[in-house]
PDB file of N, CA and C in Angstrom:
ATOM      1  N   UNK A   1     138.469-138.532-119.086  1.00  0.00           N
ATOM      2  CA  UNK A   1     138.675-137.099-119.076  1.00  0.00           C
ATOM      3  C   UNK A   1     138.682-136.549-120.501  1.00  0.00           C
ATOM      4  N   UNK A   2     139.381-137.310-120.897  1.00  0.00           N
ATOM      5  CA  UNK A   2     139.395-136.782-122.948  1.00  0.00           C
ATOM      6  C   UNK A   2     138.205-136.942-123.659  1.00  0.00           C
ATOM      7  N   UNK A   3     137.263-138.136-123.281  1.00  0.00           N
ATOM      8  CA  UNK A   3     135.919-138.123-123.565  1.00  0.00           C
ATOM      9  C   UNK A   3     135.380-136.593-123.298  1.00  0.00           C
ATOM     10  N   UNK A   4     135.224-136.094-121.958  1.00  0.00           N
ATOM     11  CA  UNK A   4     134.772-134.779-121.527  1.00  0.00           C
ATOM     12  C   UNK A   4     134.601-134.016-122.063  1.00  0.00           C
ATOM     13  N   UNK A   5     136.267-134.023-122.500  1.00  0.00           N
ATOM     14  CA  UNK A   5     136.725-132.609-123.009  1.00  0.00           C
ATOM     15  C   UNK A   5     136.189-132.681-124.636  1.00  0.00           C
ATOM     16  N   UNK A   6     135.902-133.712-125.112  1.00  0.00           N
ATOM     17  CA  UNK A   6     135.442-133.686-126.581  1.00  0.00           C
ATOM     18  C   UNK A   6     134.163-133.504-126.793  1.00  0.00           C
ATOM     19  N   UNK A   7     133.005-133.547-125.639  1.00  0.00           N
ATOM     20  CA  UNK A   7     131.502-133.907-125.558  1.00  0.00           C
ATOM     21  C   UNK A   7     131.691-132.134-125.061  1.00  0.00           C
ATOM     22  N   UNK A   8     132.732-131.314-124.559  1.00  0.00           N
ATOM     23  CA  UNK A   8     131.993-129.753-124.004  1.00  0.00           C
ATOM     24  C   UNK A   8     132.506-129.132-125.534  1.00  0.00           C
ATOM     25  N   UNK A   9     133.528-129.835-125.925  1.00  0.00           N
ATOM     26  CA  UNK A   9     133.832-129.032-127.634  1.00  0.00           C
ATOM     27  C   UNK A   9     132.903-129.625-128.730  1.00  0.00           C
ATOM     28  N   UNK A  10     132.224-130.855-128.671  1.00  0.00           N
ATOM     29  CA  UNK A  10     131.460-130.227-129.634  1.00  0.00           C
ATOM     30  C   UNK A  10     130.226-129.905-129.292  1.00  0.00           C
ATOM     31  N   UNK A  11     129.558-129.503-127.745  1.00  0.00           N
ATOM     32  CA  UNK A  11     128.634-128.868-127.307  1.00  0.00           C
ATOM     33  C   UNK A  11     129.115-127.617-128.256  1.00  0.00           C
ATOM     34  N   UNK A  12     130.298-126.687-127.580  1.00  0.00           N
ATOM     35  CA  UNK A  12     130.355-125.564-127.978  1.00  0.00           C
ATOM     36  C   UNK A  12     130.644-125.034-129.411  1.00  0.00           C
ATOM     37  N   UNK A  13     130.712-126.255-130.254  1.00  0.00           N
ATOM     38  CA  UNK A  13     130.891-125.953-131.528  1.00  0.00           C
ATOM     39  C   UNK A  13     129.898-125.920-132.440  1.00  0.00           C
ATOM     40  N   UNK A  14     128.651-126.963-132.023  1.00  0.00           N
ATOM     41  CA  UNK A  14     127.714-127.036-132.665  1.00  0.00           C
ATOM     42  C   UNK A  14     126.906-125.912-132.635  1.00  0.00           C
ATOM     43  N   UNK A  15     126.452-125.765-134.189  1.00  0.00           N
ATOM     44  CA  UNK A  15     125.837-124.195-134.617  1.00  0.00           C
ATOM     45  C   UNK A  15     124.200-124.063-133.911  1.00  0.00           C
ATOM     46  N   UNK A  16     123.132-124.471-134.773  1.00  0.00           N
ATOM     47  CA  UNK A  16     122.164-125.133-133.418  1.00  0.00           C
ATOM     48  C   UNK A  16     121.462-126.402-134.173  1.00  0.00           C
ATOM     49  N   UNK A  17     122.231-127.476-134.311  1.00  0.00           N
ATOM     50  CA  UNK A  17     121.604-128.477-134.546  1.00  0.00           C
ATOM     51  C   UNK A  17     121.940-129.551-133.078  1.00  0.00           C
ATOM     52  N   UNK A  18     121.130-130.037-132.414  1.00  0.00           N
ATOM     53  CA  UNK A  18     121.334-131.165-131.808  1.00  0.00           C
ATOM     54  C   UNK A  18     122.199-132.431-132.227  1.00  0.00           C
ATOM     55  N   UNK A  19     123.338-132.541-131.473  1.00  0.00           N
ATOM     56  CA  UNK A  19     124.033-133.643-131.889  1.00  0.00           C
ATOM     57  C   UNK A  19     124.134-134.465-130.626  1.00  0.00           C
ATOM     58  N   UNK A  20     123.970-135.808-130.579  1.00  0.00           N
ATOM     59  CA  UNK A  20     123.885-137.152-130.136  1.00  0.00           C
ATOM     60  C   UNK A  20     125.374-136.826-130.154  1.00  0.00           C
ATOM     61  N   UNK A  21     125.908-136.964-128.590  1.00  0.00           N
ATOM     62  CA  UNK A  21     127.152-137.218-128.570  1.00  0.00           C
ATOM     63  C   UNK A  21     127.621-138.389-128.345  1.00  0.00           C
ATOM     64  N   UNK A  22     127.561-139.590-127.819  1.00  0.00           N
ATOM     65  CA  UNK A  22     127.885-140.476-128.374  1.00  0.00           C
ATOM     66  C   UNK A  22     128.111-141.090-130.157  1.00  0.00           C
ATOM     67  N   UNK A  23     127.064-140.555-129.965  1.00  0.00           N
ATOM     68  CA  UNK A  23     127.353-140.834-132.343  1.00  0.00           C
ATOM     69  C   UNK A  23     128.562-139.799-132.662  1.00  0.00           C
ATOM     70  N   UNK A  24     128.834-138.359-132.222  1.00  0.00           N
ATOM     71  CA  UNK A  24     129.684-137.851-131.986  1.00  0.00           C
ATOM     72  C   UNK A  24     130.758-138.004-131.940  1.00  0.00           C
ATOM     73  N   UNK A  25     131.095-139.351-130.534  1.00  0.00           N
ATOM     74  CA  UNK A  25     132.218-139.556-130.835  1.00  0.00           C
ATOM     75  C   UNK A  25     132.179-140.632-131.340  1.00  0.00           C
ATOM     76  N   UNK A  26     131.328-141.455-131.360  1.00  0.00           N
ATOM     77  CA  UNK A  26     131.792-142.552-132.576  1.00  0.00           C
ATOM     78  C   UNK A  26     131.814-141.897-134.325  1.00  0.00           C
ATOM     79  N   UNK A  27     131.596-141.126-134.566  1.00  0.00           N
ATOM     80  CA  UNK A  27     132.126-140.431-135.924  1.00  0.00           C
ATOM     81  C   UNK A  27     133.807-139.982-135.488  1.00  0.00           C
ATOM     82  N   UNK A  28     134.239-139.098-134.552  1.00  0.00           N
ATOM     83  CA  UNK A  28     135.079-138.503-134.132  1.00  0.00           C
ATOM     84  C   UNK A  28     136.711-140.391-134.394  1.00  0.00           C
ATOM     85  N   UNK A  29     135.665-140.870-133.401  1.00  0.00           N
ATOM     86  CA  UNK A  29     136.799-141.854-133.486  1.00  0.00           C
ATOM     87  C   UNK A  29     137.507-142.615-134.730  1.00  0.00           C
ATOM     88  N   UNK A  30     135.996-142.955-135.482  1.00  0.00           N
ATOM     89  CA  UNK A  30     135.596-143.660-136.826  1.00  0.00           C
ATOM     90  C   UNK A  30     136.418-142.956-137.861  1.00  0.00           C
ATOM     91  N   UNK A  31     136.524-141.846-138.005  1.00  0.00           N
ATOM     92  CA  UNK A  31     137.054-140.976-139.049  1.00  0.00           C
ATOM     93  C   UNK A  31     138.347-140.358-138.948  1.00  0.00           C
ATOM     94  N   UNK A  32     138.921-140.036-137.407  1.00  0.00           N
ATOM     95  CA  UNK A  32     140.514-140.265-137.422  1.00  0.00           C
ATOM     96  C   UNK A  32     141.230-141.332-137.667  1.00  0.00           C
ATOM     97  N   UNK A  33     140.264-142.512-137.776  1.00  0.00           N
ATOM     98  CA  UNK A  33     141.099-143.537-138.050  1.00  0.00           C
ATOM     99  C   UNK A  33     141.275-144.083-139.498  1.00  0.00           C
ATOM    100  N   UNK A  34     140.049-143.357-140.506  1.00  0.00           N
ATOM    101  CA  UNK A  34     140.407-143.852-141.966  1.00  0.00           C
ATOM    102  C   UNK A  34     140.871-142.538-142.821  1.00  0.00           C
ATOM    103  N   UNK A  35     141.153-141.028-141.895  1.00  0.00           N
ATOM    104  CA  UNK A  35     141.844-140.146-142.000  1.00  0.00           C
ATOM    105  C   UNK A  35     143.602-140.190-141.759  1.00  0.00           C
ATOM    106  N   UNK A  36     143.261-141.205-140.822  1.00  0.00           N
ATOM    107  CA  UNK A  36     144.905-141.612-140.819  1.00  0.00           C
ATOM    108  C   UNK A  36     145.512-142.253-141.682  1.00  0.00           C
ATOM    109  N   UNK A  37     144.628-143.401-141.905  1.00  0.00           N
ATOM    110  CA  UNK A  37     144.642-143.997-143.267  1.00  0.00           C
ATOM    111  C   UNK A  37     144.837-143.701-144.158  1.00  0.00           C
ATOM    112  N   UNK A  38     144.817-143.087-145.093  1.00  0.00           N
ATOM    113  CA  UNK A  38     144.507-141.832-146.158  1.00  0.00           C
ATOM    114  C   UNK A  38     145.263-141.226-146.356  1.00  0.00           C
ATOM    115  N   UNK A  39     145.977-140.489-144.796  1.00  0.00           N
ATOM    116  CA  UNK A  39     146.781-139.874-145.302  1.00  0.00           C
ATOM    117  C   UNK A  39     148.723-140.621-145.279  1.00  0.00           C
ATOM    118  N   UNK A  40     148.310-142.306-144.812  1.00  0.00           N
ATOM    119  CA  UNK A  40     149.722-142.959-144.770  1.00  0.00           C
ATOM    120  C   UNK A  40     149.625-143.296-146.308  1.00  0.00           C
ATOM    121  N   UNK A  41     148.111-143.306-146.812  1.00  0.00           N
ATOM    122  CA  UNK A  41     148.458-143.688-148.345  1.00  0.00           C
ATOM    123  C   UNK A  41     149.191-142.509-149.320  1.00  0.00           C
ATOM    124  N   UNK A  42     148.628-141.393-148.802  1.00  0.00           N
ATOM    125  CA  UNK A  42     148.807-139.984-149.446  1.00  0.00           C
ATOM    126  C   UNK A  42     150.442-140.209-149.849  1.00  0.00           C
ATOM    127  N   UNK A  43     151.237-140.234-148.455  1.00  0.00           N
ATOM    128  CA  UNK A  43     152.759-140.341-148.092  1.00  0.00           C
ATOM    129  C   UNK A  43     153.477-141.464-148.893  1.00  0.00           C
ATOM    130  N   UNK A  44     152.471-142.597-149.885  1.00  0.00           N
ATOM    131  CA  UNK A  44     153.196-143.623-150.093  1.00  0.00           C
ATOM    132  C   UNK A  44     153.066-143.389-151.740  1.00  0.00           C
ATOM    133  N   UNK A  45     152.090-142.634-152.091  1.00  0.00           N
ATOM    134  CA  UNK A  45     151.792-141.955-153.179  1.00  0.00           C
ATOM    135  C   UNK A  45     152.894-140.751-153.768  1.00  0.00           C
ATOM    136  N   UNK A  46     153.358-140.008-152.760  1.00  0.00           N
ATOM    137  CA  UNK A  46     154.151-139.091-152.679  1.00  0.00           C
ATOM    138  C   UNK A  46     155.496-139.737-153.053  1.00  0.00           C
ATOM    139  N   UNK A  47     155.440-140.871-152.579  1.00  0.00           N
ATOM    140  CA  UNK A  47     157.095-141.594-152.268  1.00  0.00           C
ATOM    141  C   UNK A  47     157.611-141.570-154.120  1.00  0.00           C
ATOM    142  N   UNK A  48     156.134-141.977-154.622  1.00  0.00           N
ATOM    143  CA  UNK A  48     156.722-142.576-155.921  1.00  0.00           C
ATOM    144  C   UNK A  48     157.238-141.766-156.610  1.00  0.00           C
ATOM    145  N   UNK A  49     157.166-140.255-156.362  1.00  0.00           N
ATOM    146  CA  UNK A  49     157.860-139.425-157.315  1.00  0.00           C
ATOM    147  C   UNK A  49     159.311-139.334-156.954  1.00  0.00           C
ATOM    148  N   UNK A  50     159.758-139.392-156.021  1.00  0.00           N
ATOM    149  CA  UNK A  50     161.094-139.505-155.924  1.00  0.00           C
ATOM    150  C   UNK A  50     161.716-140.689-156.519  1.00  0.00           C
ATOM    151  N   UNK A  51     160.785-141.745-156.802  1.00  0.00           N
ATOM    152  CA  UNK A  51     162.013-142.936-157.583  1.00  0.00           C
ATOM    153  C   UNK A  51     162.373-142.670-158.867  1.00  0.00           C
ATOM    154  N   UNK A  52     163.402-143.461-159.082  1.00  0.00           N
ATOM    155  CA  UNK A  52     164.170-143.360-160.415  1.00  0.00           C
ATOM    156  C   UNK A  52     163.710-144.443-161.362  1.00  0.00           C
ATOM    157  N   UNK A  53     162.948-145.335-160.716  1.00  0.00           N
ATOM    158  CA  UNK A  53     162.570-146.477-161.723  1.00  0.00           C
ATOM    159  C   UNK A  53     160.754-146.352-162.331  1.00  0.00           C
ATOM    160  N   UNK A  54     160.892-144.946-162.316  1.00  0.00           N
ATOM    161  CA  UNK A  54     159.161-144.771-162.743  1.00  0.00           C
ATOM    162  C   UNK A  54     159.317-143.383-163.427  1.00  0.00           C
ATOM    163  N   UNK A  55     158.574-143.327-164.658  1.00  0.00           N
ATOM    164  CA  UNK A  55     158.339-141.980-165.438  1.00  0.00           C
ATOM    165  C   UNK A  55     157.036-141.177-165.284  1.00  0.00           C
ATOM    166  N   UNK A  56     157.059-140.000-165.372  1.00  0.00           N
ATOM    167  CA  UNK A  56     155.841-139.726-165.731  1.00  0.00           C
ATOM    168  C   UNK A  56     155.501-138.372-166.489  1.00  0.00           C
ATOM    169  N   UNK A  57     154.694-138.114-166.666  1.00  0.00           N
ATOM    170  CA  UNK A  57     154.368-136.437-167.522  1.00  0.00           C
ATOM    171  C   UNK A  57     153.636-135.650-166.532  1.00  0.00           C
ATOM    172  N   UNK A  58     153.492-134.213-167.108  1.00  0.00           N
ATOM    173  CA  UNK A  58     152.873-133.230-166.170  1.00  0.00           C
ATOM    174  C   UNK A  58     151.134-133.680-166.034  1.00  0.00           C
ATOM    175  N   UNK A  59     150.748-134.283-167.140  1.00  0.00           N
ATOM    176  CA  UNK A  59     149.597-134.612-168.268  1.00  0.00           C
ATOM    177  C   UNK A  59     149.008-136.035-166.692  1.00  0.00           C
ATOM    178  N   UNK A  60     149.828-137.000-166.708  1.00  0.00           N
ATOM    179  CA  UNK A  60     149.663-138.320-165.787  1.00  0.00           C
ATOM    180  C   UNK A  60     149.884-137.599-164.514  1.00  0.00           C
ATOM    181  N   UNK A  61     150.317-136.135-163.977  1.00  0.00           N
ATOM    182  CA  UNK A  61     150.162-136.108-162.479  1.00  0.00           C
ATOM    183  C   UNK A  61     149.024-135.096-162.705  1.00  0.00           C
ATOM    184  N   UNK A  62     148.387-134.100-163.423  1.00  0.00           N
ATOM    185  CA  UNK A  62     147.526-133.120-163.298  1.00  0.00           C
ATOM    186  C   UNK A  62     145.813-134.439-163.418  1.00  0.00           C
ATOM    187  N   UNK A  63     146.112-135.464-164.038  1.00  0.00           N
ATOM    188  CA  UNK A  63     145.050-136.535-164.304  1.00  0.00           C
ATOM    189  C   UNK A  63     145.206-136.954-162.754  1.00  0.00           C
ATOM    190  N   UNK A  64     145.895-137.403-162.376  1.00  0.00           N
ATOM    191  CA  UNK A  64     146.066-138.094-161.097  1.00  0.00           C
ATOM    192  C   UNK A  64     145.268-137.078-160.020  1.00  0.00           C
ATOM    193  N   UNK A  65     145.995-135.926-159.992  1.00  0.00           N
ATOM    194  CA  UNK A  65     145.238-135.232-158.963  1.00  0.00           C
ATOM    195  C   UNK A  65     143.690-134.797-158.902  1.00  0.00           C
ATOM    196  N   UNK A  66     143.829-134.658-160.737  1.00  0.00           N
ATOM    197  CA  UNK A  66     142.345-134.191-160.992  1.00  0.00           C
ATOM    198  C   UNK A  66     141.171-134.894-160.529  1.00  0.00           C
ATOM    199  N   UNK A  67     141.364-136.280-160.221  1.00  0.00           N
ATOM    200  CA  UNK A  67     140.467-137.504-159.929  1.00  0.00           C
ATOM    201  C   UNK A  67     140.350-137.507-158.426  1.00  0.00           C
ATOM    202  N   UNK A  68     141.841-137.246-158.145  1.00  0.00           N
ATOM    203  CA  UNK A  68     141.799-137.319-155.974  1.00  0.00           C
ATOM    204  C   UNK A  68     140.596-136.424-156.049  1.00  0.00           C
ATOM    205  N   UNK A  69     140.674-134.867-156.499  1.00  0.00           N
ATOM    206  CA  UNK A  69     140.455-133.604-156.202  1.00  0.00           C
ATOM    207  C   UNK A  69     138.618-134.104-156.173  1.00  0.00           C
ATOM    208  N   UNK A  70     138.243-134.442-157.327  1.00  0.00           N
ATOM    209  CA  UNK A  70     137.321-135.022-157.281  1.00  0.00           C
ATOM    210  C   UNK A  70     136.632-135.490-156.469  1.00  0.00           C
ATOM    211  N   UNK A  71     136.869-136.407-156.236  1.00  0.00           N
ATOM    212  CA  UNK A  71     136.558-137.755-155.314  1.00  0.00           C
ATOM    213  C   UNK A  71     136.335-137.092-153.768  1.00  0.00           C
ATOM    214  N   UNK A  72     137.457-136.100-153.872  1.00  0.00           N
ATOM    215  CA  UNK A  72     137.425-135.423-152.401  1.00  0.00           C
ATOM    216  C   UNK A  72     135.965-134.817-152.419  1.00  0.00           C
ATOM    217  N   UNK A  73     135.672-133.965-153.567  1.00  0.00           N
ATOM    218  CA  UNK A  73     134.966-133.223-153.040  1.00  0.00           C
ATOM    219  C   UNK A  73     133.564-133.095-153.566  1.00  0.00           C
ATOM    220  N   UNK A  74     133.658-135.137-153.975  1.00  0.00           N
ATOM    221  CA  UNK A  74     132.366-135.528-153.864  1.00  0.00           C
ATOM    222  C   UNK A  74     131.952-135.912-152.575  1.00  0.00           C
ATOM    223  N   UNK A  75     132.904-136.544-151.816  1.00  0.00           N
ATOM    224  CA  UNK A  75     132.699-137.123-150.425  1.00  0.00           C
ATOM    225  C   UNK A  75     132.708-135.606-149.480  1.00  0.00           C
ATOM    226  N   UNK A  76     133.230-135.108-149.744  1.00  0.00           N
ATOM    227  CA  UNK A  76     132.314-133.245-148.904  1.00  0.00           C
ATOM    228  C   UNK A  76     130.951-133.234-149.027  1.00  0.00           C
ATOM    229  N   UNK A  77     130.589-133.140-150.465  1.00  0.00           N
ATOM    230  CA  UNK A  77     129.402-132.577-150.480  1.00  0.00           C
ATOM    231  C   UNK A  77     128.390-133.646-150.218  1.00  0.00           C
ATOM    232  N   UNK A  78     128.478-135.224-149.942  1.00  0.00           N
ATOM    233  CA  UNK A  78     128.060-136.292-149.476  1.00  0.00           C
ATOM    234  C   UNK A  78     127.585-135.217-147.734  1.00  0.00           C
ATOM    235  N   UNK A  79     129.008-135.391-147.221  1.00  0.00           N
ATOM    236  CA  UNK A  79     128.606-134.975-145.602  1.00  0.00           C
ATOM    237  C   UNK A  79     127.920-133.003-145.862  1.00  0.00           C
ATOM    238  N   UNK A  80     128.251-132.615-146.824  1.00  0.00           N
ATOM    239  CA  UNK A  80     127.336-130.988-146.509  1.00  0.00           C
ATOM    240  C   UNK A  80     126.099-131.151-146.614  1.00  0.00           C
ATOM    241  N   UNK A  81     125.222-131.877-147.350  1.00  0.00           N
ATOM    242  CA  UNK A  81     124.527-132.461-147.420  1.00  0.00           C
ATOM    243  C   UNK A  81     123.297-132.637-146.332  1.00  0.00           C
ATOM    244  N   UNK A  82     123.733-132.696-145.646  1.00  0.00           N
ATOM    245  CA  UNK A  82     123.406-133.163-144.161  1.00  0.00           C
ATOM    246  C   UNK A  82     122.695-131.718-143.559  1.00  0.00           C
ATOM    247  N   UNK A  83     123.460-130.587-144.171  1.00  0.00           N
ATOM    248  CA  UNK A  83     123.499-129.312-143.765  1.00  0.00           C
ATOM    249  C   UNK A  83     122.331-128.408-144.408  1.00  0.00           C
ATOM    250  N   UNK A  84     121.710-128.905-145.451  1.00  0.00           N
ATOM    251  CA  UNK A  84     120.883-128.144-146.214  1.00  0.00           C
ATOM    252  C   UNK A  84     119.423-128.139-145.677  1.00  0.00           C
ATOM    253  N   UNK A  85     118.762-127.676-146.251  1.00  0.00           N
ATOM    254  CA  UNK A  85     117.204-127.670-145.863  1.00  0.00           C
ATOM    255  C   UNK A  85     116.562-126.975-146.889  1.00  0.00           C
ATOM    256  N   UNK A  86     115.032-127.087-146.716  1.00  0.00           N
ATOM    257  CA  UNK A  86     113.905-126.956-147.438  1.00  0.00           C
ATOM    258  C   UNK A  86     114.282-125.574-147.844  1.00  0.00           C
ATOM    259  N   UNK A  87     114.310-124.997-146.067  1.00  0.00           N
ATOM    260  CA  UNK A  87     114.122-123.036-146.188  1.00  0.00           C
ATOM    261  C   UNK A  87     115.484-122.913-147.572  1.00  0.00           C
ATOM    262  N   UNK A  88     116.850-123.588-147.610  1.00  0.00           N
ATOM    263  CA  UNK A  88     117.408-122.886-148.342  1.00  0.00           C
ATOM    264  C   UNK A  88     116.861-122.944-149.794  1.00  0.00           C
ATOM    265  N   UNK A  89     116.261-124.449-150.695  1.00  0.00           N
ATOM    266  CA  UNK A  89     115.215-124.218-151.617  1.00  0.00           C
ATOM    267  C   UNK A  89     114.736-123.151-151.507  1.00  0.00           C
ATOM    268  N   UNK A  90     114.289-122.999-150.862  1.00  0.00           N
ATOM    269  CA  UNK A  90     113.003-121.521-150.770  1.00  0.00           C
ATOM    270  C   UNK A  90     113.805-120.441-150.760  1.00  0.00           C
ATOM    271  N   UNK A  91     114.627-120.215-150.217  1.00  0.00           N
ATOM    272  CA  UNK A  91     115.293-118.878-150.501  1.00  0.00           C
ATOM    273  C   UNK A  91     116.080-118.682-151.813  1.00  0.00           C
ATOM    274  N   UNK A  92     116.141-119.615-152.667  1.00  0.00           N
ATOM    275  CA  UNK A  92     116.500-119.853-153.866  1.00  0.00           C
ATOM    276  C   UNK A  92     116.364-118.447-154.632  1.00  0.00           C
ATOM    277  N   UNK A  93     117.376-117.303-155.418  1.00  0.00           N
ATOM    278  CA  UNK A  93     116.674-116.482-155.672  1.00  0.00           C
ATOM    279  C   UNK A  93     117.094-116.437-157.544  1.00  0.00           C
ATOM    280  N   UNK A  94     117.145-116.737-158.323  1.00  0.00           N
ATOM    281  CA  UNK A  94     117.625-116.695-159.493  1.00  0.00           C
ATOM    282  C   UNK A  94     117.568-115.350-160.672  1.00  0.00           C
ATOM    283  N   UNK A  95     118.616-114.337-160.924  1.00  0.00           N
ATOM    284  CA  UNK A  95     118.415-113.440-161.534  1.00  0.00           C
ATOM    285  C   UNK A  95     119.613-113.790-162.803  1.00  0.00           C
ATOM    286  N   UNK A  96     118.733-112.847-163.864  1.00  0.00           N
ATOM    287  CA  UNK A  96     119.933-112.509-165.327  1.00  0.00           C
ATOM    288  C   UNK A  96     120.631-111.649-165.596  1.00  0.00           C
TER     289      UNK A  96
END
């Protein structure tokens, strides 16, 4: 039944590209599970600022994040990627 209900949502979500729902939900499944992941590391990452037996500067957490932040949103534009096309080249319009 939960299969169902995930194969009519992303019928109705998809903009108009054809999506293979089975690959669908094997992405769907595949990626809550190293999203979960991720984010038990996030929580264990978090932990360390509350201890007393570790220092740090504003300098070592703005570096720290600056790299997550990164990383994140190289792995976005990895999956947007997916989303682009020729026509948008072509509509390319460049002014000064």
């Amino acid at each position: 039944m939960e299969m169902e209900n995930n194969v009519e949502s992303v019928e109705n979500t998809v903009e108009s590209t054809a999506i293979d729902v089975e690959k669908q939900a094997k992405f769907q499944t595949e990626s809550k599970e190293r999203m979960a992941k991720i984010c038990t590391q996030i929580g264990y990452l978090e932990k360390i600022a509350s201890k007393r037996s570790v220092d740090y500067t504003r300098e070592n957490v703005e570096r720290m994040f600056a790299y997550l932040e990164k990383q994140l949103a190289d792995c976005k534009a990895v999956f947007l990627r997916r989303f682009e096309t020729e026509e948008d080249e072509k509509n390319f319009d460049f002014e000064f």
